[in-house]
Structures are given as C-alpha cells and as structure tokens.
C-alpha atoms as a PDB file:
ATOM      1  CA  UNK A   1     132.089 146.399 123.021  1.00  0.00           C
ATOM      2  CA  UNK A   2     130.126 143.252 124.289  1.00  0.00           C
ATOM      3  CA  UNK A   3     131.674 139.682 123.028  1.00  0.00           C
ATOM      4  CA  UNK A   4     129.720 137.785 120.915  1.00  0.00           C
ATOM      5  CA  UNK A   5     129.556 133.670 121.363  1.00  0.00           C
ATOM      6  CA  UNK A   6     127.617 131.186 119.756  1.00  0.00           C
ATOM      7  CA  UNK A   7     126.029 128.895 122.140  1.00  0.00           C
ATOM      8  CA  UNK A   8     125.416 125.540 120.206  1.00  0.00           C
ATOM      9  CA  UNK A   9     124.578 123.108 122.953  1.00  0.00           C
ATOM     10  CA  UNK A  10     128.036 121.674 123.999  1.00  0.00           C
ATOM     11  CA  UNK A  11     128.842 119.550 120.957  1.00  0.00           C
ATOM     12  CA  UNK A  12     131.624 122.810 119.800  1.00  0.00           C
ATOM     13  CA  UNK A  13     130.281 122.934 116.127  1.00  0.00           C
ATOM     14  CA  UNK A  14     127.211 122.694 113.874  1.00  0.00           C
ATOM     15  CA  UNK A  15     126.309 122.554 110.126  1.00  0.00           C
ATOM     16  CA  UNK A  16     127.194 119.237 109.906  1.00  0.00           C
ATOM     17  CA  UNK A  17     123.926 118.195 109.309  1.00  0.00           C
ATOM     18  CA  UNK A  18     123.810 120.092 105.888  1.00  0.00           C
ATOM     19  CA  UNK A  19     125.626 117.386 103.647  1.00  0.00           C
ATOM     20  CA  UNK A  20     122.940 115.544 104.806  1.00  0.00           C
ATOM     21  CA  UNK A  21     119.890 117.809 103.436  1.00  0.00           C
ATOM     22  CA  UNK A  22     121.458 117.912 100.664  1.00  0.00           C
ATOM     23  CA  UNK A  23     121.505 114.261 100.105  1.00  0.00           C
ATOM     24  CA  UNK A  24     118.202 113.808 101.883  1.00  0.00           C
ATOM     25  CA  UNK A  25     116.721 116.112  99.175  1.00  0.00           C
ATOM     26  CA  UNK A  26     118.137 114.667  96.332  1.00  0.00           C
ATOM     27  CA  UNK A  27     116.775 111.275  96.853  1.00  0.00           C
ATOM     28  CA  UNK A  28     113.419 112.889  97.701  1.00  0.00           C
ATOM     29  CA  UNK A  29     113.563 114.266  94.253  1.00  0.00           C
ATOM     30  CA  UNK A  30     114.848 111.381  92.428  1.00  0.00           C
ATOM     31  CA  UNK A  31     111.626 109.489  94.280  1.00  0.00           C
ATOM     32  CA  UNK A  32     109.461 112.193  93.170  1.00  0.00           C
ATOM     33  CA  UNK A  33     110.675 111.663  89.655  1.00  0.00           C
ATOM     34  CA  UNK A  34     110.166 108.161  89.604  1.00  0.00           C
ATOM     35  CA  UNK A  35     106.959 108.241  90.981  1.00  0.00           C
ATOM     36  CA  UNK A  36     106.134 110.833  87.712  1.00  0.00           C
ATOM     37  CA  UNK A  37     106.724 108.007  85.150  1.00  0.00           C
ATOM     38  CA  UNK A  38     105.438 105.270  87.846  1.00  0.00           C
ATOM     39  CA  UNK A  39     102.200 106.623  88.283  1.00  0.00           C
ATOM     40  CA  UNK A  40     101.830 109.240  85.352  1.00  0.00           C
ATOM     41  CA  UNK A  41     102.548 106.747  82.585  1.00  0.00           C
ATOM     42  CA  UNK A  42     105.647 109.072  81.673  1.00  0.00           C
ATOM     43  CA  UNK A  43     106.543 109.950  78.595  1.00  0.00           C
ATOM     44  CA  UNK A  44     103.453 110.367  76.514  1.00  0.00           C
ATOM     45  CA  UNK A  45     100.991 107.396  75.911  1.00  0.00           C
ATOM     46  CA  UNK A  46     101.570 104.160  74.394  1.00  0.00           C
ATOM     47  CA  UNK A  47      99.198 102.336  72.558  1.00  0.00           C
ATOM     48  CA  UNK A  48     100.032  98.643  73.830  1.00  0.00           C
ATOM     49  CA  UNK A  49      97.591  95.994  72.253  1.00  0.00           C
ATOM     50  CA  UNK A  50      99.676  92.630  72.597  1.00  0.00           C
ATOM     51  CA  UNK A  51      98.467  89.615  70.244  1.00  0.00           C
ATOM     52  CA  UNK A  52      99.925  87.138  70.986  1.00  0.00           C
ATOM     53  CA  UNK A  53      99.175  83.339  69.155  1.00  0.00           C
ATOM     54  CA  UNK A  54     101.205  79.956  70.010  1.00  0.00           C
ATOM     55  CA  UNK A  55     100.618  77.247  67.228  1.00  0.00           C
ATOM     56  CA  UNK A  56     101.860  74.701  69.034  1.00  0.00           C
ATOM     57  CA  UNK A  57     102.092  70.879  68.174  1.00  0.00           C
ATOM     58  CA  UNK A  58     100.070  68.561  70.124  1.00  0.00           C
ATOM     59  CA  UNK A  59     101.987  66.274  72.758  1.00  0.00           C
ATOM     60  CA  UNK A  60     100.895  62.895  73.649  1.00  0.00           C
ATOM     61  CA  UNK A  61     102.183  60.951  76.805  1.00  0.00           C
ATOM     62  CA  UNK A  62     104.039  57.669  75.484  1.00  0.00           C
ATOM     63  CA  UNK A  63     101.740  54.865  75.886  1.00  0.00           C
ATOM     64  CA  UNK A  64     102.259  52.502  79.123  1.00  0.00           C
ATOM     65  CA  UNK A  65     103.737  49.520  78.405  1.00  0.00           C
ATOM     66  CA  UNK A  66     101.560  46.419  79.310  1.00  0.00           C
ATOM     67  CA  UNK A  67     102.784  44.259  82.293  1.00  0.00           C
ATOM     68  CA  UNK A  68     104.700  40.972  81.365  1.00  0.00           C
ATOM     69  CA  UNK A  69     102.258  37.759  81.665  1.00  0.00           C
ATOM     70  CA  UNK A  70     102.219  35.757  84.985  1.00  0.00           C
ATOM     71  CA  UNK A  71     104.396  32.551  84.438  1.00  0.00           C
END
C-alpha cells in the first residue's frame, strides 16, 4: 500500500483561510444589500413632495447711533 501525504507548501496546515470567506462573503452581501435600497429606491416608491413655507418676521439692524458733537 503506497502512503498518502498532503504536500501544502511548508506552512504544516491549511483551511485557515476559510473563516475568512466566510466573513469576506458576508460583507459582500450585506454591500450588495445596501446597494439594493441605495440605488433601487428600496422598499416600494414614495411619493415625496415637500412644501415647505417660513412666515417669518422682518428684522431690522438697530439704527447707528450718531457721533457725539466736536467740543
């Protein structure tokens, strides 16, 4: 019977690398999902028609005083 042996390029070990797909592909889908309501307008359209109207007082600048006379 002929030995088997996994030849993984000195390091001793590998897989460690799939925590990080995972993680890599769960932000690529949360990006993907944001980009959905970023882009898509996301849940169904909204009618937005914004009116808005300021009645405001008017404001006058106090008057400048007059300089004193030259004694």
């Amino acid at each position: 019977m002929s030995d088997q042996s996994n030849n993984t390029g000195g390091n001793g070990g590998g897989g460690g690398n799939a925590g990080l797909a995972f993680i890599v592909g769960g932000v690529v889908v949360v990006l993907a999902i944001i980009a959905y309501f970023v882009f898509a307008g996301g849940m169904g359209t909204q009618d937005k028609n914004v009116d808005v109207d300021l009645n405001l007082p008017e404001v006058s600048a106090p008057d400048v005083p007059t300089p004193a006379p030259a004694e």
